[in-house]
Protein backbone atom coordinates (compact mmCIF):
# COMPACT_ATOMS: atom_id res chain seq x y z
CA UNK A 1 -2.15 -20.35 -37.04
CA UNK A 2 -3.77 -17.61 -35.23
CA UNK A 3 -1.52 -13.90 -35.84
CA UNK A 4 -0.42 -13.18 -32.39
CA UNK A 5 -2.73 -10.40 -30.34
CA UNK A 6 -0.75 -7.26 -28.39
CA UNK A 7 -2.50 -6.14 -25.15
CA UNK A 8 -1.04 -3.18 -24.67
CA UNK A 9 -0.59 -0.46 -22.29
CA UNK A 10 0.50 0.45 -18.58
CA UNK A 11 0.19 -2.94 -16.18
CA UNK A 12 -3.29 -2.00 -14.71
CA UNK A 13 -5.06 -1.45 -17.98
CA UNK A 14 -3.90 -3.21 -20.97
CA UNK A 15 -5.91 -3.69 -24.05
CA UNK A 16 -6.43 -5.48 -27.53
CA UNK A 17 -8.56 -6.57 -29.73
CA UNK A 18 -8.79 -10.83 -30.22
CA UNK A 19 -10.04 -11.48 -34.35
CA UNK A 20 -12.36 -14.07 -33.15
CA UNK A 21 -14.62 -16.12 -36.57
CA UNK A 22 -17.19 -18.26 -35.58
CA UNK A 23 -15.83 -21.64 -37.86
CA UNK A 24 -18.99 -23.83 -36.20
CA UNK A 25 -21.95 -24.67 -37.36
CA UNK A 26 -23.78 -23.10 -34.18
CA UNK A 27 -24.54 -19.46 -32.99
CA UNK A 28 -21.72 -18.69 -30.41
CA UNK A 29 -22.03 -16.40 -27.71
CA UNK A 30 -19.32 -14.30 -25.96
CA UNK A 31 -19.53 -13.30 -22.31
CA UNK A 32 -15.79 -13.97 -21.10
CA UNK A 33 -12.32 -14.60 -22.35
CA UNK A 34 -9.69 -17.44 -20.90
CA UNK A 35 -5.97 -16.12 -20.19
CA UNK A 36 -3.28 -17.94 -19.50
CA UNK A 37 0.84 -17.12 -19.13
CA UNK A 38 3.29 -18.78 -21.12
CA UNK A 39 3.17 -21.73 -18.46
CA UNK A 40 0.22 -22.30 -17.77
CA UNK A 41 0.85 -21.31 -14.13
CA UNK A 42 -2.01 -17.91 -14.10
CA UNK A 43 -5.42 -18.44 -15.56
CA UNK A 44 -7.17 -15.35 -15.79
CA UNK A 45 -11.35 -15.45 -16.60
CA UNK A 46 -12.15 -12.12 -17.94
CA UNK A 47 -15.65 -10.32 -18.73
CA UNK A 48 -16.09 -8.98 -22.34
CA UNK A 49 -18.74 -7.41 -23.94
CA UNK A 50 -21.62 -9.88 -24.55
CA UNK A 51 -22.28 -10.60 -28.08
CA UNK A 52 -23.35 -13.59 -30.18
CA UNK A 53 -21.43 -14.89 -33.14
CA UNK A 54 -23.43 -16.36 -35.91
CA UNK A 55 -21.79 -19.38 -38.14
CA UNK A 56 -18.99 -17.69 -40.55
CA UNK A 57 -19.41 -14.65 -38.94
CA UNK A 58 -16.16 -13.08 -37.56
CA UNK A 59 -16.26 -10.66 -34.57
CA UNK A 60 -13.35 -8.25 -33.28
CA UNK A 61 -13.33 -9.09 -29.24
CA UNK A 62 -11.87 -6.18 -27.29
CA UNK A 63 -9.97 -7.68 -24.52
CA UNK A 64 -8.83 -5.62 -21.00
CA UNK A 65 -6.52 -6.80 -18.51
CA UNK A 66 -4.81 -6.12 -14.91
CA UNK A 67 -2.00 -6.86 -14.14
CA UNK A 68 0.25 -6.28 -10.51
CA UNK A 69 1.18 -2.67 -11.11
CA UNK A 70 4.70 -3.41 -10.57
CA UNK A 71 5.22 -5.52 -13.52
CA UNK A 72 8.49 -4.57 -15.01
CA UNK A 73 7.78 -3.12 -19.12
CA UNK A 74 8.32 -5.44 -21.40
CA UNK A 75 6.78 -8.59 -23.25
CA UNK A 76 4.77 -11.74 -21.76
CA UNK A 77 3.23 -14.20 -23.85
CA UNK A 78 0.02 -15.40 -23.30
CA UNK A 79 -2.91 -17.44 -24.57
CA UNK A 80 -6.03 -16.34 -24.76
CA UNK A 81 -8.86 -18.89 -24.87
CA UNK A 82 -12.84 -17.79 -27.08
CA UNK A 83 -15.37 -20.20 -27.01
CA UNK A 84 -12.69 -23.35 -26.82
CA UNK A 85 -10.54 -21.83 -29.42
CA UNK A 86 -7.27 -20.43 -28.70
CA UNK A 87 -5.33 -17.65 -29.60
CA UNK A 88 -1.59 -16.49 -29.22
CA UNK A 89 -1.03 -13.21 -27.87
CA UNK A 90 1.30 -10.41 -25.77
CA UNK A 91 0.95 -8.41 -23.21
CA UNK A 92 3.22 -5.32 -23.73
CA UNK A 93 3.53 -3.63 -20.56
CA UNK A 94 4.53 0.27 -20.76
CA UNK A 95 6.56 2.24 -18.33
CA UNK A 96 4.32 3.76 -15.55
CA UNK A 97 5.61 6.21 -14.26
CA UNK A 98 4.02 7.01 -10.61
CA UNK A 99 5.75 8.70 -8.11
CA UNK A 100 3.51 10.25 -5.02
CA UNK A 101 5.43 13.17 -3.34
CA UNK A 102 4.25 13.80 0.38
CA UNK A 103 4.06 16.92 0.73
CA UNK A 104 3.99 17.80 -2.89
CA UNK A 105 5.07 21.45 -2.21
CA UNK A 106 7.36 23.23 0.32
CA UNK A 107 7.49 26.71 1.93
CA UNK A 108 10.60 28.49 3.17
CA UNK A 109 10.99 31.13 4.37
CA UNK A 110 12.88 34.02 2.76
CA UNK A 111 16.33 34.28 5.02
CA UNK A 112 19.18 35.32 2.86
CA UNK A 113 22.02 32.88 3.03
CA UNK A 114 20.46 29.93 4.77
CA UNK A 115 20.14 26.67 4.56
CA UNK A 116 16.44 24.75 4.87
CA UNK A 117 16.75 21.05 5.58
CA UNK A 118 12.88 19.33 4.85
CA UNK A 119 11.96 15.75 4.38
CA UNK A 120 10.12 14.58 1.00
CA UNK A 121 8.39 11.20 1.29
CA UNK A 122 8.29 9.47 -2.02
CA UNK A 123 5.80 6.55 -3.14
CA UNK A 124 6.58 4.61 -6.07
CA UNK A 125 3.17 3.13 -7.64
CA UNK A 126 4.78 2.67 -10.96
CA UNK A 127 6.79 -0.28 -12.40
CA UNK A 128 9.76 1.75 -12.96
CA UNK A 129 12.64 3.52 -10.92
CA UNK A 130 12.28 6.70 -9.74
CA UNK A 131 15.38 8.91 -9.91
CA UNK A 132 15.79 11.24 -7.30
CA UNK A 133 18.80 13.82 -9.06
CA UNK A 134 21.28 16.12 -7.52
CA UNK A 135 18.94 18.99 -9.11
CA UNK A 136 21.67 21.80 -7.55
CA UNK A 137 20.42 24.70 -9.06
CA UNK A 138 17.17 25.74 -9.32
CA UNK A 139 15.59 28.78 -11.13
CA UNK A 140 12.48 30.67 -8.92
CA UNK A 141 10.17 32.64 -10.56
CA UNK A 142 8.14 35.71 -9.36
CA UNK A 143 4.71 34.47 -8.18
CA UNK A 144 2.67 36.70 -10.32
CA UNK A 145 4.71 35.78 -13.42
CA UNK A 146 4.84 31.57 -12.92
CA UNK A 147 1.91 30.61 -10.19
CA UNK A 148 0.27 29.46 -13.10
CA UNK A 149 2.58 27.02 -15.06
CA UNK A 150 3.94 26.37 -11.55
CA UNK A 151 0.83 24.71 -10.02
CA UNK A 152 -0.16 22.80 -13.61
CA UNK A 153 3.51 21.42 -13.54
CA UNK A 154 2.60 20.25 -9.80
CA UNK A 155 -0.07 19.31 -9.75
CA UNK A 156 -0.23 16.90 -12.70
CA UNK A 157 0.26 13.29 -12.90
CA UNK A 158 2.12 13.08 -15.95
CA UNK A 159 3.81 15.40 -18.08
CA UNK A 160 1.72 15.18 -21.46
CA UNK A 161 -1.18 16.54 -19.54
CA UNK A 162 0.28 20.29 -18.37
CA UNK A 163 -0.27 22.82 -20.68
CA UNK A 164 2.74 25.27 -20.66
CA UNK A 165 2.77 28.47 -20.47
CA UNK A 166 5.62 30.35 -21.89
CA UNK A 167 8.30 31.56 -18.72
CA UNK A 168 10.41 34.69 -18.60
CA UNK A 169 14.51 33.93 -18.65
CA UNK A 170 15.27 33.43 -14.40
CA UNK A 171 17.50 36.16 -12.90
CA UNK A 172 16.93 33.85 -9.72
CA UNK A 173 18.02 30.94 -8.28
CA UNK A 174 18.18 28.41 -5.51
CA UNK A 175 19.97 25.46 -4.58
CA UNK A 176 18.44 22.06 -4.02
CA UNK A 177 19.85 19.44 -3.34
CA UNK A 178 19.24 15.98 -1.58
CA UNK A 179 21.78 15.38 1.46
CA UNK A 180 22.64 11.21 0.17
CA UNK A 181 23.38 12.42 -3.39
CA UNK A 182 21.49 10.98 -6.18
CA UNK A 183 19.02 8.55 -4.54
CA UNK A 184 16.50 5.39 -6.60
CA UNK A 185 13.23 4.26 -5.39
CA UNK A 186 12.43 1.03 -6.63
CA UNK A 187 8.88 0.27 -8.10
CA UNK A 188 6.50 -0.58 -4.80
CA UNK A 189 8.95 0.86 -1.88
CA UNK A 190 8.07 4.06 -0.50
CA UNK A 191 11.52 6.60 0.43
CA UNK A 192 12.04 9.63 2.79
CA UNK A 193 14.52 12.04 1.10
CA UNK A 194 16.05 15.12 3.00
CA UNK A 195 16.12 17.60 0.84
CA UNK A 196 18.62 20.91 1.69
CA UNK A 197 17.26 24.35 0.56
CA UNK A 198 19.67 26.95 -0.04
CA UNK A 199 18.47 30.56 -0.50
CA UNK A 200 20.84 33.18 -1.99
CA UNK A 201 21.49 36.61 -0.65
CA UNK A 202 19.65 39.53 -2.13
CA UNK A 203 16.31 37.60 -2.89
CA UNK A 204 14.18 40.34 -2.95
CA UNK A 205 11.19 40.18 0.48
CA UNK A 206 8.52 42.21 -2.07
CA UNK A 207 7.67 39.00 -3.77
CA UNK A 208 6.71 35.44 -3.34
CA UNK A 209 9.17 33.44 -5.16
CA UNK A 210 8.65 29.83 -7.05
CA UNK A 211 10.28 26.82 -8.38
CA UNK A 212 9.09 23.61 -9.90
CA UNK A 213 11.86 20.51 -8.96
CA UNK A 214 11.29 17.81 -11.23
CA UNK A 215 11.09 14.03 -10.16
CA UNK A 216 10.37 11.60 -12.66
CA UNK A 217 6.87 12.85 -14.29
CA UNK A 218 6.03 14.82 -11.30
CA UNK A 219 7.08 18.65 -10.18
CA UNK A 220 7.52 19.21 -6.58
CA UNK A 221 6.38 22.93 -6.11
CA UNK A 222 8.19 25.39 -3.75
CA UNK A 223 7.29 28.73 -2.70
CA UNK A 224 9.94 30.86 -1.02
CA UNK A 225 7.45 33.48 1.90
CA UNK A 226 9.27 36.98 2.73
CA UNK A 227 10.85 36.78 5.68
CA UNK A 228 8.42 36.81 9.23
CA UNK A 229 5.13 35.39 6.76
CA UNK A 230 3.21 33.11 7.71
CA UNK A 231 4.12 29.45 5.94
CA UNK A 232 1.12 28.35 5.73
């Protein structure tokens, strides 16, 4: 029997490779794949590269596939069909981890002592939860010393792209925290989240200040204005 082929990868682009040997007598070619679940119940026809397959020969098919981007991780068996011949296989879904934050960054205005209350709309694209934490303290950063790391933390879409530069120790801080506590949105539901700012006394007006909150894989960027600036 057949050795069982992994498609792996996040649910909207999987990938293997199907050890396909041409065991007729007849030149075979290869212009599409057959897919089907454990029960038979999805049948997926898939392009592949075109190539022909001459008697004995073996080929390596490289196989892609979508699936619903909320498909929880984990493992689905499937069979996967080559010129009438089948073969076992996987798909091994990976976390995806997508949040969208709307806006992704928030000014305030430097008023020692207050208390900013600002809504953060959160998309989950991904096929896992996303965690919104009681962050509570929050270290801000001199613009002209952290704009830089800042923006890449951001601005990415996941973490392994951001290159980091290295950040002096805080001496500042803010509090942030979300008014219903720690808070979940699910994979494909879309949250609002009030989010209160707290500024601390003595935050000096010569400056811009910065923090980077983290949700999930994404950074939500906020830049605290001296006090009577423009926030935009």
């Amino acid at each position: 029997m057949n050795e069982s082929t992994i498609l792996a990868g996040p649910p909207n682009s999987l990938s293997g490779v199907v050890p396909y040997r041409n065991i007729t007598a007849n030149a075979v070619t290869i212009a599409e794949v057959t897919i089907d679940d454990d029960d038979s119940s999805i049948t997926l026809v898939v392009p592949v590269a075109e190539t022909t397959v001459a008697p004995g020969q073996r080929h390596d098919v490289a196989v892609k596939l979508q699936l619903p981007p909320q498909t929880p991780p984990g493992a689905y068996p499937l069979e996967i069909t080559i010129a009438d011949e089948k073969f076992p296989a996987f798909a091994q879904v990976a976390p995806a981890h997508e949040p969208g934050l709307s806006p992704a960054a928030i000014v305030v205005e430097n008023l020692p002592g207050t208390t900013v209350t600002t809504s953060l709309v959160i998309a989950n694209a991904g096929n896992v939860d996303v965690c919104v934490a009681e962050f509570g303290t929050v270290a801000v950063f001199p613009e002209d010393v952290a704009r830089t790391t800042l923006v890449r933390l951001a601005t990415s879409r996941q973490l392994d792209d951001v290159e980091i530069d290295p950040l002096p120790d805080a001496t500042e801080t803010i509090d942030v925290v979300p008014t219903g506590g720690r808070q979940v949105v699910t994979p494909g539901a879309t949250r609002v989240v009030e989010l209160a700012i707290t500024l601390p006394e003595g935050l000096s007006q010569a400056v811009r200040w910065l923090a980077a909150v983290p949700i999930s894989t994404r950074s939500l960027l906020i830049t605290v204005v001296p006090a009577g600036s423009p926030s935009d």
